[in-house]
Structure formats: structure tokens, C-alpha cells
C-alpha atoms as a PDB file:
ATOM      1  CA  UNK A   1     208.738 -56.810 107.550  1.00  0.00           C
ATOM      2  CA  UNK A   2     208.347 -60.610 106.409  1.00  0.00           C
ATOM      3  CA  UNK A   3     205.725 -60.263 103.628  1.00  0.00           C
ATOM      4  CA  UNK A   4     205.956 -57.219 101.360  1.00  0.00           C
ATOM      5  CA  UNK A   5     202.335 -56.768  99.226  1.00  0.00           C
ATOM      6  CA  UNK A   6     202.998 -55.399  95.588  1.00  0.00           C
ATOM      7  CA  UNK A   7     199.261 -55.582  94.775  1.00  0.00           C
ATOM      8  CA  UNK A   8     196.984 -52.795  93.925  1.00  0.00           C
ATOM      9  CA  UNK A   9     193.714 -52.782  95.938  1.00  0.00           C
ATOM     10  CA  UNK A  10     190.728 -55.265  94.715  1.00  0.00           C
ATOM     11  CA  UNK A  11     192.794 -57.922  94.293  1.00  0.00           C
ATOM     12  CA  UNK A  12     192.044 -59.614  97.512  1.00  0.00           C
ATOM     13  CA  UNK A  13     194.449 -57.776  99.355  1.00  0.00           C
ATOM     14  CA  UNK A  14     191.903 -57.384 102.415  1.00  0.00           C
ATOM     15  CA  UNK A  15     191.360 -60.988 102.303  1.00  0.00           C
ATOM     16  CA  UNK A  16     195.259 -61.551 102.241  1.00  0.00           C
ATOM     17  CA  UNK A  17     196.025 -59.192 105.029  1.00  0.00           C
ATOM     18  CA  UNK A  18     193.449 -61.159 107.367  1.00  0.00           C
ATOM     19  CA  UNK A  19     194.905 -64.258 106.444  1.00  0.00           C
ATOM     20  CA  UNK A  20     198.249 -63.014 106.896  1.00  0.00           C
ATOM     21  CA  UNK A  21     197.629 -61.839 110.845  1.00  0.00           C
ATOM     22  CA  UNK A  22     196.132 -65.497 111.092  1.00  0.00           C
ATOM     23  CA  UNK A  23     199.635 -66.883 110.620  1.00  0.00           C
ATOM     24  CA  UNK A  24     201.084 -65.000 112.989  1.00  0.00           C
ATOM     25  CA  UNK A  25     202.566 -61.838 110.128  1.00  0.00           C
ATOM     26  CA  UNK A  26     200.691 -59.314 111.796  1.00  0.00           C
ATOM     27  CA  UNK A  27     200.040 -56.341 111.955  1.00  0.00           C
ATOM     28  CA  UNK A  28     199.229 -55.936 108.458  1.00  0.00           C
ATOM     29  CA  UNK A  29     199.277 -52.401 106.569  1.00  0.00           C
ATOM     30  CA  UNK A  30     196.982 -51.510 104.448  1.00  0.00           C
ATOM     31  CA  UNK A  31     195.448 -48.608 102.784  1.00  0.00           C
ATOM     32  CA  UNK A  32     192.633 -48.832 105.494  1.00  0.00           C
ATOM     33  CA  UNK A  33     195.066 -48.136 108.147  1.00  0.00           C
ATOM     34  CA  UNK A  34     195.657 -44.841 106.990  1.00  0.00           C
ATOM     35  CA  UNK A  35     191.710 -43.292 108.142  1.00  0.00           C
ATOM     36  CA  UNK A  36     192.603 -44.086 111.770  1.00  0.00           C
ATOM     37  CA  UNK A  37     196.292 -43.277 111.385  1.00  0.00           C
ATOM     38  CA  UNK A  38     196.214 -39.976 108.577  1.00  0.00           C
ATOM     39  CA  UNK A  39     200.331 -40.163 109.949  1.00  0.00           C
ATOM     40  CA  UNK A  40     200.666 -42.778 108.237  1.00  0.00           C
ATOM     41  CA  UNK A  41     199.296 -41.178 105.184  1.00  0.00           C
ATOM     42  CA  UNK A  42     201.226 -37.983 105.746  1.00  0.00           C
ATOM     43  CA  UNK A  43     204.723 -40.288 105.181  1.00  0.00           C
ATOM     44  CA  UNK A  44     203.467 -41.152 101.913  1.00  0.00           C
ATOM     45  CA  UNK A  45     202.382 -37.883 100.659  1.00  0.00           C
ATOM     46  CA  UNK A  46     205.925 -36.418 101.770  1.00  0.00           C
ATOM     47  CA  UNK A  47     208.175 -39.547 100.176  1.00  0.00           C
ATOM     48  CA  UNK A  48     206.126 -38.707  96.778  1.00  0.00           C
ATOM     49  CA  UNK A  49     207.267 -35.017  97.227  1.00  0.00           C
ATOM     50  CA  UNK A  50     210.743 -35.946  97.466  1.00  0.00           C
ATOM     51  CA  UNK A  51     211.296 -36.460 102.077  1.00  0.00           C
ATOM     52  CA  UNK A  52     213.663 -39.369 102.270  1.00  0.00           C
ATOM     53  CA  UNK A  53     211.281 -41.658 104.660  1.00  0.00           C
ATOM     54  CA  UNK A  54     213.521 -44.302 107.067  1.00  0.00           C
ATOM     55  CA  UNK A  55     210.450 -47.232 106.105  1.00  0.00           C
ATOM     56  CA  UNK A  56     212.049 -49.316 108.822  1.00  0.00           C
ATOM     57  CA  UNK A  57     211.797 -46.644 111.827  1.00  0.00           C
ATOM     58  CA  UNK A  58     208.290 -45.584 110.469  1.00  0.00           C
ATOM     59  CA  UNK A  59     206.930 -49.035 109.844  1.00  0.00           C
ATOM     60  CA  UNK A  60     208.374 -50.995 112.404  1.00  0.00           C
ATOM     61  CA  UNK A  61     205.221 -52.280 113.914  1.00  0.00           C
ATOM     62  CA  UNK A  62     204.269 -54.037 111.091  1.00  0.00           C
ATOM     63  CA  UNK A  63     204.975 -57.529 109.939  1.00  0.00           C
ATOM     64  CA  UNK A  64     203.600 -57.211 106.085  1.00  0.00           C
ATOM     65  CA  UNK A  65     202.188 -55.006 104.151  1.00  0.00           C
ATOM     66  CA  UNK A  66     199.457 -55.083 101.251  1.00  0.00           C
ATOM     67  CA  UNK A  67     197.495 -52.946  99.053  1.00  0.00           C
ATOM     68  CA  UNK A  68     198.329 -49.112  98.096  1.00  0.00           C
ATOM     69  CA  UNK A  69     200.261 -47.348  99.602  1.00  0.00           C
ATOM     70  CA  UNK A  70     202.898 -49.882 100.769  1.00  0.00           C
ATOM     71  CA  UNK A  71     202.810 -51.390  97.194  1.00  0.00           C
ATOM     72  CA  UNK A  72     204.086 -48.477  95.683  1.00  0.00           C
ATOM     73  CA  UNK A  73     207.584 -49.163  97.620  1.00  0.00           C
ATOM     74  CA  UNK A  74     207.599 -52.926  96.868  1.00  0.00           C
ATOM     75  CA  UNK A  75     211.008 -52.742  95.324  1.00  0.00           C
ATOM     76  CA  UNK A  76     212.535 -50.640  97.682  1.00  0.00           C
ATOM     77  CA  UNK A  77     211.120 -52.669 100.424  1.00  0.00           C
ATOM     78  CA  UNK A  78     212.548 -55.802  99.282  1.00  0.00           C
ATOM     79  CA  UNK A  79     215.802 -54.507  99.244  1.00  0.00           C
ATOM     80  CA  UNK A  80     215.208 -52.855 102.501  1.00  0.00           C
ATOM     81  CA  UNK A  81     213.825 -56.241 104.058  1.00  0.00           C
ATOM     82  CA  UNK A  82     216.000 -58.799 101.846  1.00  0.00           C
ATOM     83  CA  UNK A  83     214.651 -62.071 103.970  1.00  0.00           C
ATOM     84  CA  UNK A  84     211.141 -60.752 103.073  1.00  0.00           C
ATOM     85  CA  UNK A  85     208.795 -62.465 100.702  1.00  0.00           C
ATOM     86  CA  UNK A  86     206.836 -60.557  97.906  1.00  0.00           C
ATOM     87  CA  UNK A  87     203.102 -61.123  97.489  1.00  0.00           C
ATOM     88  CA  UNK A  88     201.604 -60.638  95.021  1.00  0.00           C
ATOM     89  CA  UNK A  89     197.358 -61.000  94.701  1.00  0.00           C
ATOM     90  CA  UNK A  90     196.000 -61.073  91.375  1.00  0.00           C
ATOM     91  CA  UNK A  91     192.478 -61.455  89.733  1.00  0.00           C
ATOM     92  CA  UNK A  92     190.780 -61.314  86.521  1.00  0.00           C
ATOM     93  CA  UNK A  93     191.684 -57.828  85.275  1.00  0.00           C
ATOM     94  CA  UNK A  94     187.782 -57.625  83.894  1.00  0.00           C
ATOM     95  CA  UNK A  95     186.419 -58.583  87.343  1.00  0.00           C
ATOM     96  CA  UNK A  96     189.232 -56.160  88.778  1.00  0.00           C
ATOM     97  CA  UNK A  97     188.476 -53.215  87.259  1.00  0.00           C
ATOM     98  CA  UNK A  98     184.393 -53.684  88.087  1.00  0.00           C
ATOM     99  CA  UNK A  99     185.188 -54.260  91.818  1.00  0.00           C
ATOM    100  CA  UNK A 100     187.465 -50.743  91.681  1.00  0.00           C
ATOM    101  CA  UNK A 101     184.908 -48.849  90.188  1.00  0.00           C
ATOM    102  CA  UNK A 102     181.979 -49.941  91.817  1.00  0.00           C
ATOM    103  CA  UNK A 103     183.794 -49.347  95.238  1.00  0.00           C
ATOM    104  CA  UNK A 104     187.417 -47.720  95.369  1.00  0.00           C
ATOM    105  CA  UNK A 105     186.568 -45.094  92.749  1.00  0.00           C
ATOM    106  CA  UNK A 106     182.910 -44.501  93.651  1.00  0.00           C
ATOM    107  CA  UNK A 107     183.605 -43.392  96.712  1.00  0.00           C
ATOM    108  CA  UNK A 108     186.521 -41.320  95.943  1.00  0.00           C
ATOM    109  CA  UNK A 109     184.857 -39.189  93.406  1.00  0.00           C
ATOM    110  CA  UNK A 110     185.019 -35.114  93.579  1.00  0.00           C
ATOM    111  CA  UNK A 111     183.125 -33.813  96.481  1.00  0.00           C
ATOM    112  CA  UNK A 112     183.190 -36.983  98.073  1.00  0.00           C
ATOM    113  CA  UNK A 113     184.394 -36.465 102.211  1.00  0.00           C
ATOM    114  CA  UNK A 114     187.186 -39.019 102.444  1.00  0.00           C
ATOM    115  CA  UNK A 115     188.613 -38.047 105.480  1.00  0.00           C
ATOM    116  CA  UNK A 116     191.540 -36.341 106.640  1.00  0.00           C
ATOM    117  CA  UNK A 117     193.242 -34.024 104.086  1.00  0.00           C
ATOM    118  CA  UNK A 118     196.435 -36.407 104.090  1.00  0.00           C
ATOM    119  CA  UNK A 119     194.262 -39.146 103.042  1.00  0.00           C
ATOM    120  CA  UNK A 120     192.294 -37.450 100.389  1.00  0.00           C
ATOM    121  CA  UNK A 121     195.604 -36.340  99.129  1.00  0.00           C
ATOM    122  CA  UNK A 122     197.007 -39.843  98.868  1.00  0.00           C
ATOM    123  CA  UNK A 123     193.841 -41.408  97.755  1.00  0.00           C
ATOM    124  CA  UNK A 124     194.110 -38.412  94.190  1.00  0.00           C
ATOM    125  CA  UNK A 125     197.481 -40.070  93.641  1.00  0.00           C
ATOM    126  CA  UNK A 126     196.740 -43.398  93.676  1.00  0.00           C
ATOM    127  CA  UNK A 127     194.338 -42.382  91.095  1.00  0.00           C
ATOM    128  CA  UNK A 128     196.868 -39.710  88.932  1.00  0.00           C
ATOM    129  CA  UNK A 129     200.287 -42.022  89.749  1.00  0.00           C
ATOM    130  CA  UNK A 130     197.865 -45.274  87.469  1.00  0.00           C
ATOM    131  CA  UNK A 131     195.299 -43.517  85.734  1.00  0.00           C
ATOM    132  CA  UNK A 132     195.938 -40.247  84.797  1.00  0.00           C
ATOM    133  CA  UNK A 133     193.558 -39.125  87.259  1.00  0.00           C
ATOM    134  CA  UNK A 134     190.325 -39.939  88.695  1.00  0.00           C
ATOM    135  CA  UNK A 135     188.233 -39.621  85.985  1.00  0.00           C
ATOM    136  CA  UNK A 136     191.173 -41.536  83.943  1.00  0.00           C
ATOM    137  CA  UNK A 137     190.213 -44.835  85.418  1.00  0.00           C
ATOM    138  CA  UNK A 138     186.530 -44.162  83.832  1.00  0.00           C
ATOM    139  CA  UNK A 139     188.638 -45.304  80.567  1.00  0.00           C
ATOM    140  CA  UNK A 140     188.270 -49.231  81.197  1.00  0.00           C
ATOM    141  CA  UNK A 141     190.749 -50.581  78.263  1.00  0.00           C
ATOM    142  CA  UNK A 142     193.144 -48.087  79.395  1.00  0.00           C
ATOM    143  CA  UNK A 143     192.692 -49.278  83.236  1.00  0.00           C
ATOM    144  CA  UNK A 144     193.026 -52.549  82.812  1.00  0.00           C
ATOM    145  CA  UNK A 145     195.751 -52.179  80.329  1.00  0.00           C
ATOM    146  CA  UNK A 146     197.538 -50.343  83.391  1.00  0.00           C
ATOM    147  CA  UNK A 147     196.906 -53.313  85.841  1.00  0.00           C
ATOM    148  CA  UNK A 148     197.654 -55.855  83.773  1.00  0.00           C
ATOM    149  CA  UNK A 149     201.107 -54.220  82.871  1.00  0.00           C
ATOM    150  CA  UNK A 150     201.777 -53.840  87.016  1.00  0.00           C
ATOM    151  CA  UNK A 151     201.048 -57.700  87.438  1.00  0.00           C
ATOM    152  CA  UNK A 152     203.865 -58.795  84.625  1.00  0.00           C
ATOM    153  CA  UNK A 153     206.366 -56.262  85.810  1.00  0.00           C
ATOM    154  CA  UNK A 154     206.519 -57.670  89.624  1.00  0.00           C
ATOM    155  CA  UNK A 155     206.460 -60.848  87.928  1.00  0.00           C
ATOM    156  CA  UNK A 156     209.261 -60.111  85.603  1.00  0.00           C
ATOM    157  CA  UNK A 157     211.067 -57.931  88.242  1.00  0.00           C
ATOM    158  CA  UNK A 158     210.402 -59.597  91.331  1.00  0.00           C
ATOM    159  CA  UNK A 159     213.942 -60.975  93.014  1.00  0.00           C
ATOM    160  CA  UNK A 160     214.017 -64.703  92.171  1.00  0.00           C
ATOM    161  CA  UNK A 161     212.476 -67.263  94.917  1.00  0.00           C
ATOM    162  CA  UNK A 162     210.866 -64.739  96.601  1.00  0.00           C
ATOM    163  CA  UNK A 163     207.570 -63.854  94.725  1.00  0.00           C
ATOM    164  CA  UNK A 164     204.403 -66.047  96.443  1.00  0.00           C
ATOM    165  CA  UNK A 165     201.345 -65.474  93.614  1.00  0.00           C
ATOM    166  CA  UNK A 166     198.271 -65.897  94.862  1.00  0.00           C
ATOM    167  CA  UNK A 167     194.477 -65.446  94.430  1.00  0.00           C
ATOM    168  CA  UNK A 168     191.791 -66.294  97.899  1.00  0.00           C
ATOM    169  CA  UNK A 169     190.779 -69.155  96.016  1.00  0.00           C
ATOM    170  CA  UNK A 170     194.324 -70.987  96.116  1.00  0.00           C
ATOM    171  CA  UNK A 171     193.520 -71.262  99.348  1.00  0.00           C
ATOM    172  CA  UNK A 172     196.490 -71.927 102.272  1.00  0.00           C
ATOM    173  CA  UNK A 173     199.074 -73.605 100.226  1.00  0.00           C
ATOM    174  CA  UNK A 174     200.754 -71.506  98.452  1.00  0.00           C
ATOM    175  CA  UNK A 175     201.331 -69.173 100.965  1.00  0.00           C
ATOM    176  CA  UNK A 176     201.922 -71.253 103.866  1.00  0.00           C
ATOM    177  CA  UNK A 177     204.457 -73.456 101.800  1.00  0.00           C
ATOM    178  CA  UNK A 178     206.212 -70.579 100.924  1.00  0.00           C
ATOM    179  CA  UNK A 179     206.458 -69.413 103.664  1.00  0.00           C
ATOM    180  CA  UNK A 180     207.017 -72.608 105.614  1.00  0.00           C
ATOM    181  CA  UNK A 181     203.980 -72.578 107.772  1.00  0.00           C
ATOM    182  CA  UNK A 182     201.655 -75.034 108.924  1.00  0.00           C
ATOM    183  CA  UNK A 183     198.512 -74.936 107.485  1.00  0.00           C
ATOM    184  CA  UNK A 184     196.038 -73.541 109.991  1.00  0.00           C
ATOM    185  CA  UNK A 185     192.587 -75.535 110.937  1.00  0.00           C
ATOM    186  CA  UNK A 186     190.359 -72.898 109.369  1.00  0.00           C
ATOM    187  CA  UNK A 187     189.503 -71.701 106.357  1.00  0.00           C
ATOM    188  CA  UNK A 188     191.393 -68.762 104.449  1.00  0.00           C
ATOM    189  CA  UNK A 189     189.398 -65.356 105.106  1.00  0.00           C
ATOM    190  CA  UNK A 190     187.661 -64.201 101.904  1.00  0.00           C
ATOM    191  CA  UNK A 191     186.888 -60.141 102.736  1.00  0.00           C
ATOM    192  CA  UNK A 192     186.226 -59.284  98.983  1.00  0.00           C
ATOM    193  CA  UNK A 193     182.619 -57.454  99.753  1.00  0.00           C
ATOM    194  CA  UNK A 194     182.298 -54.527  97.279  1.00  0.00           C
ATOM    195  CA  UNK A 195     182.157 -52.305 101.372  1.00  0.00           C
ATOM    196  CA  UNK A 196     185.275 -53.352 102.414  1.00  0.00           C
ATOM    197  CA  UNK A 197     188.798 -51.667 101.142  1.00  0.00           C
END
């Protein structure tokens, strides 16, 4: 793992992701990975009940990681990859919260087919682990209060030198300095339709 995600979704992280597998740090997990690959899922659901999961067996395909669920274990990633960078996406918390309702949370609501079981069980923590719950994120001072807390503790927590902040509209910079790779001819993906994850 080279580039360790600690966003929560709607930040850009399917934008990142693309741009990330454009510089060569691919394959990228992200929560989207998990409809096609429920397995993937599963590991989550049983780490959360208390299964010790070997992250570097289990994720050894990948080259980064963004979004939930991989964000959850940002910490314990970075100690697990210690050459690894951190990324972290951010937005306005206002425009945040208005992209995860009208998508993310819309079309997780009750009786809503999501998929495998595995999934719809890790998609009901994301919202209960943040939120207290789905209908939790309905309270909008309270969900934003819960981002914006996230975004200063990986800033306050994050190992020193390693953090790389970054919204789509920085562009290639501030990744590719970090990272200490060239700048590639075309322009950074920007993914952020309200129908993609």
C-alpha cells in the first residue's frame, strides 16, 4: 500500500482514486469495490466484530486505498505500511453533507436492495459507527459537526510528513509533489456526479 485514504465518501474520493491509478498507484479500493467483491465486505464486517484481519495478506493487490471502508483503518494502516502516504480529501462540510444525502444516504435508506447481505451490513455501519444511525445523518448540524471533527483529527493525528491534503480542484500538484511524481499530460479526473460512489 503507497497511499492510504482517511476520507469519508463525497469528498472526492472517486475522483482521487481515478487519479491515483493514473499515476501508476493502482488498484485503488474503494467502497465500490465491495458490490463486485461482497469478500471484501465480509473482512470488514468480521474486523468490526472483533476477527483479527492480516490487511496486508487480504489487501495485497492494492496500491491505495480511499473512501469507507479502508478509511476506517487509516491509523492502523499507516503503521502497517510506514513508507505509505496519508490522503486525505476534503470539501466544504455544507456542500458535503448535501452530496451524502442526496446520493450515499438516499439510496441506502430502509427497504432499499443494496446488494449482498455483507454489503448492506457494512453500508448500516458506516451510517451507526458516524451518525448514530441512518436516520441520524437526517440531523445536518450534528452530521457535519461529525465530519468536520474526522477532518481535524487526521490532521492533528496524522504521522508528521506524511499527510497529502487535497481537494480535485488543487489539481496535480500537491499530490504528485508529494509523492514525487511527474505531473501527467492530462487533466486530474473529476468523478463527483451525485450517481457515482
Amino acid at each position: 500500500m503507497r497511499v492510504i485514504g482517511a476520507s469519508w465518501g463525497r469528498t472526492g474520493t472517486t475522483s482521487a482514486a481515478a487519479a491515483l491509478e493514473l499515476l501508476g498507484l493502482g488498484p485503488c479500493f474503494q467502497m465500490q469495490d465491495v458490490w463486485p467483491h461482497p469478500e471484501l465486505a465480509r473482512l470488514w464486517n468480521e474486523h468490526r466484530a472483533g476477527r483479527h484481519v492480516d490487511w496486508p495478506v487480504e489487501l495485497r493487490e492494492y496500491e491505495s486505498c480511499v473512501d469507507w471502508p479502508g478509511c476506517w483503518q487509516w491509523r492502523e494502516f499507516a503503521e502497517l505500511w510506514p513508507a505509505a502516504h496519508v490522503l486525505l480529501t476534503v470539501r466544504d462540510a455544507e456542500s458535503w453533507y448535501d452530496s451524502a444525502l442526496g446520493s450515499i444516504h438516499e439510496w441506502t435508506g430502509p427497504g432499499r436492495d443494496v446488494g449482498p447481505p455483507e454489503v448492506a451490513e457494512l453500508l448500516a455501519a458506516v451510517w451507526d459507527e458516524h451518525f448514530g444511525g441512518w436516520e441520524g445523518f437526517l440531523d445536518r448540524e450534528h452530521a457535519i459537526a461529525a465530519y468536520d471533527a474526522h477532518v481535524e483529527d487526521v490532521r492533528r493525528t496524522c504521522p508528521e510528513g506524511r499527510l497529502i491534503e487535497w481537494r480535485v480542484s488543487d489539481g496535480w500538484e500537491p499530490i504528485c509533489t508529494a509523492l514525487e511524481i511527474p505531473v501527467p499530460g492530462v487533466a486530474v479526473p473529476h468523478l463527483n456526479a451525485r450517481d457515482s460512489a
